[in-house]
C-alpha atoms as a PDB file:
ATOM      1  CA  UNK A   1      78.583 118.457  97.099  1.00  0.00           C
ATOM      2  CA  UNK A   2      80.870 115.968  98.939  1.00  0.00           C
ATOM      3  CA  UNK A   3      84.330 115.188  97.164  1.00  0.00           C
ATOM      4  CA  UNK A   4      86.944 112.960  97.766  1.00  0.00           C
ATOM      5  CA  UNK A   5      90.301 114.705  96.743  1.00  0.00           C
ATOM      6  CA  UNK A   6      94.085 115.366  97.683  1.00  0.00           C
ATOM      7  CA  UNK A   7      95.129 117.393 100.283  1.00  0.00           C
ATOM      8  CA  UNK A   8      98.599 118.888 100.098  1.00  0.00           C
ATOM      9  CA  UNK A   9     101.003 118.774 103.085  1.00  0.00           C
ATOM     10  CA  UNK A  10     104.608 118.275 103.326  1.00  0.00           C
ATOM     11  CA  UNK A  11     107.710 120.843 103.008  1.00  0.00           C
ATOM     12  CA  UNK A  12     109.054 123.206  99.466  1.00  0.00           C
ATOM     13  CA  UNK A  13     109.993 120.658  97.056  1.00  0.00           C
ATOM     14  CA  UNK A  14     108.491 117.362  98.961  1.00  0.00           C
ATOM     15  CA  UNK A  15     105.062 117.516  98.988  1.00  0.00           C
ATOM     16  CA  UNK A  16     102.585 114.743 100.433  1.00  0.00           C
ATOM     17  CA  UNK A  17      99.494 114.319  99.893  1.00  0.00           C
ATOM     18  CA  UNK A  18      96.354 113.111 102.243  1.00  0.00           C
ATOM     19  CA  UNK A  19      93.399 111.488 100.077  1.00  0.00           C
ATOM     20  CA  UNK A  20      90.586 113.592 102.481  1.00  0.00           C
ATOM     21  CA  UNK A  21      86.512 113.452 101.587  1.00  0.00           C
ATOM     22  CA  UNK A  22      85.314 117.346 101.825  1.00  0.00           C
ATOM     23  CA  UNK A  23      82.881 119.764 101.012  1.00  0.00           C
ATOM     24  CA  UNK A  24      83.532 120.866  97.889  1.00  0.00           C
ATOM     25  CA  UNK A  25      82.677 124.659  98.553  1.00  0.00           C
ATOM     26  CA  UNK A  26      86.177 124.263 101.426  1.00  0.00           C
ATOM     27  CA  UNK A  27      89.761 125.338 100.586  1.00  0.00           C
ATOM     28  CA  UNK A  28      92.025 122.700  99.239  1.00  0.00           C
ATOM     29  CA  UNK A  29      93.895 121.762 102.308  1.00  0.00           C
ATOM     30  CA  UNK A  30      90.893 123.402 104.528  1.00  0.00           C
ATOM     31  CA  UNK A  31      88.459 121.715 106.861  1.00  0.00           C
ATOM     32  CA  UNK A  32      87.668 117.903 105.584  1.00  0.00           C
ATOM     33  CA  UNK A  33      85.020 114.842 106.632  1.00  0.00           C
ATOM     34  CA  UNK A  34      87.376 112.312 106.762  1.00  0.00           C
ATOM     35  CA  UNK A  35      90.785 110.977 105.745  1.00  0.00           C
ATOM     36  CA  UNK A  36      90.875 107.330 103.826  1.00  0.00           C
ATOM     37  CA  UNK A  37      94.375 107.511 102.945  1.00  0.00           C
ATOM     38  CA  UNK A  38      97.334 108.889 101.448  1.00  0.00           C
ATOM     39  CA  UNK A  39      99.698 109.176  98.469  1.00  0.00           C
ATOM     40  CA  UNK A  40     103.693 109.941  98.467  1.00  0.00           C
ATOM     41  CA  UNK A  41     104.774 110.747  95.255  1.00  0.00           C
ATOM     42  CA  UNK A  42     108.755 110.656  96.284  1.00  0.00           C
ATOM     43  CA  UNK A  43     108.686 107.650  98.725  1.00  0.00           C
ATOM     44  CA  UNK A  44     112.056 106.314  98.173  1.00  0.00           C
ATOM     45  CA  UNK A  45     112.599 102.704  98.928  1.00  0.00           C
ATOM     46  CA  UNK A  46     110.753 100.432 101.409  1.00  0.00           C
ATOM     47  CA  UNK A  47     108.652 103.522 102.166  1.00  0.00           C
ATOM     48  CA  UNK A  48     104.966 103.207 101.798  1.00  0.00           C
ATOM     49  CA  UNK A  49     103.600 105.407  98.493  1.00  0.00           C
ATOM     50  CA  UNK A  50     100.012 104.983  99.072  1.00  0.00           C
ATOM     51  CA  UNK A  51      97.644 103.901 101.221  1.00  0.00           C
ATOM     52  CA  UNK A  52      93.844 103.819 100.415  1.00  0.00           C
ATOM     53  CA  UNK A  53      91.201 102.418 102.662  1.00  0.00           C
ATOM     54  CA  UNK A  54      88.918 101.166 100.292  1.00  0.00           C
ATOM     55  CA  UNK A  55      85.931  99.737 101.922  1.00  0.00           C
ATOM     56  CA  UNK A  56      85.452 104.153 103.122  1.00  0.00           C
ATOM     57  CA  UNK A  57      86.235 105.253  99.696  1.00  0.00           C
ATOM     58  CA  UNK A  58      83.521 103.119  98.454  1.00  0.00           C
ATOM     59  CA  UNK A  59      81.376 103.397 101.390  1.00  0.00           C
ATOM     60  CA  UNK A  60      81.700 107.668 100.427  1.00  0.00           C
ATOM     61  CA  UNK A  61      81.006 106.774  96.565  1.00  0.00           C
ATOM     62  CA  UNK A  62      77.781 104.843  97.156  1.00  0.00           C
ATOM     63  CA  UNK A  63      76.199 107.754  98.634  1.00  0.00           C
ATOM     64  CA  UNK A  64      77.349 110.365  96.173  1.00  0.00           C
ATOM     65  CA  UNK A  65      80.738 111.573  96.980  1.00  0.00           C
ATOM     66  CA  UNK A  66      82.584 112.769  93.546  1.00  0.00           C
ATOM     67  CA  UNK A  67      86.222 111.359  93.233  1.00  0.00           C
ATOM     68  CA  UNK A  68      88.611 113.884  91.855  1.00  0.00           C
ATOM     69  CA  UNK A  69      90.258 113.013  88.705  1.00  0.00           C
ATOM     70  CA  UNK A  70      93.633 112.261  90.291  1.00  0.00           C
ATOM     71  CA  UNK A  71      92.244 110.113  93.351  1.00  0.00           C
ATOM     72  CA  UNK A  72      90.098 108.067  90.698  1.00  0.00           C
ATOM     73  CA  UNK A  73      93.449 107.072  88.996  1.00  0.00           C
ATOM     74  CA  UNK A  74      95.061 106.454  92.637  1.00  0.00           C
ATOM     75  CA  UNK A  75      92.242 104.394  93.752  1.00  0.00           C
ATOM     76  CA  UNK A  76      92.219 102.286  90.836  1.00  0.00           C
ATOM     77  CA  UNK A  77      96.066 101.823  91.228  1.00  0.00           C
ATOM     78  CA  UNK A  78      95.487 100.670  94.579  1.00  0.00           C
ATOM     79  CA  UNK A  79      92.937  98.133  93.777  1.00  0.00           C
ATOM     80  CA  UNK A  80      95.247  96.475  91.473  1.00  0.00           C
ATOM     81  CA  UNK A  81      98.118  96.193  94.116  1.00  0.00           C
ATOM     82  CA  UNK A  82      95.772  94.856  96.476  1.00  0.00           C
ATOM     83  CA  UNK A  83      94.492  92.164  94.044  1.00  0.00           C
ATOM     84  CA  UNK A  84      98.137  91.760  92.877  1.00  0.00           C
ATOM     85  CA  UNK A  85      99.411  90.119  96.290  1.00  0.00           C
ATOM     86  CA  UNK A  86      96.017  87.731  96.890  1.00  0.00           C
ATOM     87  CA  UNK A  87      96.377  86.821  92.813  1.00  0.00           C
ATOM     88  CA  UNK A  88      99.889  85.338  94.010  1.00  0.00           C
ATOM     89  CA  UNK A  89      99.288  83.354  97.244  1.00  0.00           C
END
């Protein structure tokens, strides 16, 4: 089964995360299909926090990738921020 789910990177203590569509039977931060984004939990100012590429996220969920808890919640986060900005011009 294909699943779209976080992969950790990063250093102790400042982790990062790359949103990654894999085979579910591979290790966490193993081999993966494709990245569509990612998601930095301690950004700190201007920094970017997350970054989704929608169009393959959906393109993945139309032909039966899972999303993991976690990136479900992310993705719908994202969707909202990127209606927020077009809602206001």
């Amino acid at each position: 089964m294909v699943v779209i789910r976080l992969s950790r990177g990063g250093s102790k203590k400042r982790p990062f995360y790359n949103i990654v569509v894999a085979n579910s039977s591979q290790r966490r931060d193993g081999r993966f299909i494709e990245r569509v984004g990612f998601y930095n939990p301690v950004a700190a100012g201007a920094a970017e926090s997350l970054r989704v590429a929608l169009d393959r996220v959906s393109y993945w969920a139309g032909v039966g990738a899972q999303l993991s808890p976690t990136v479900a919640r992310l993705v719908d986060q994202a969707k909202k921020s990127a209606a927020a900005p077009a809602a206001a011009a």
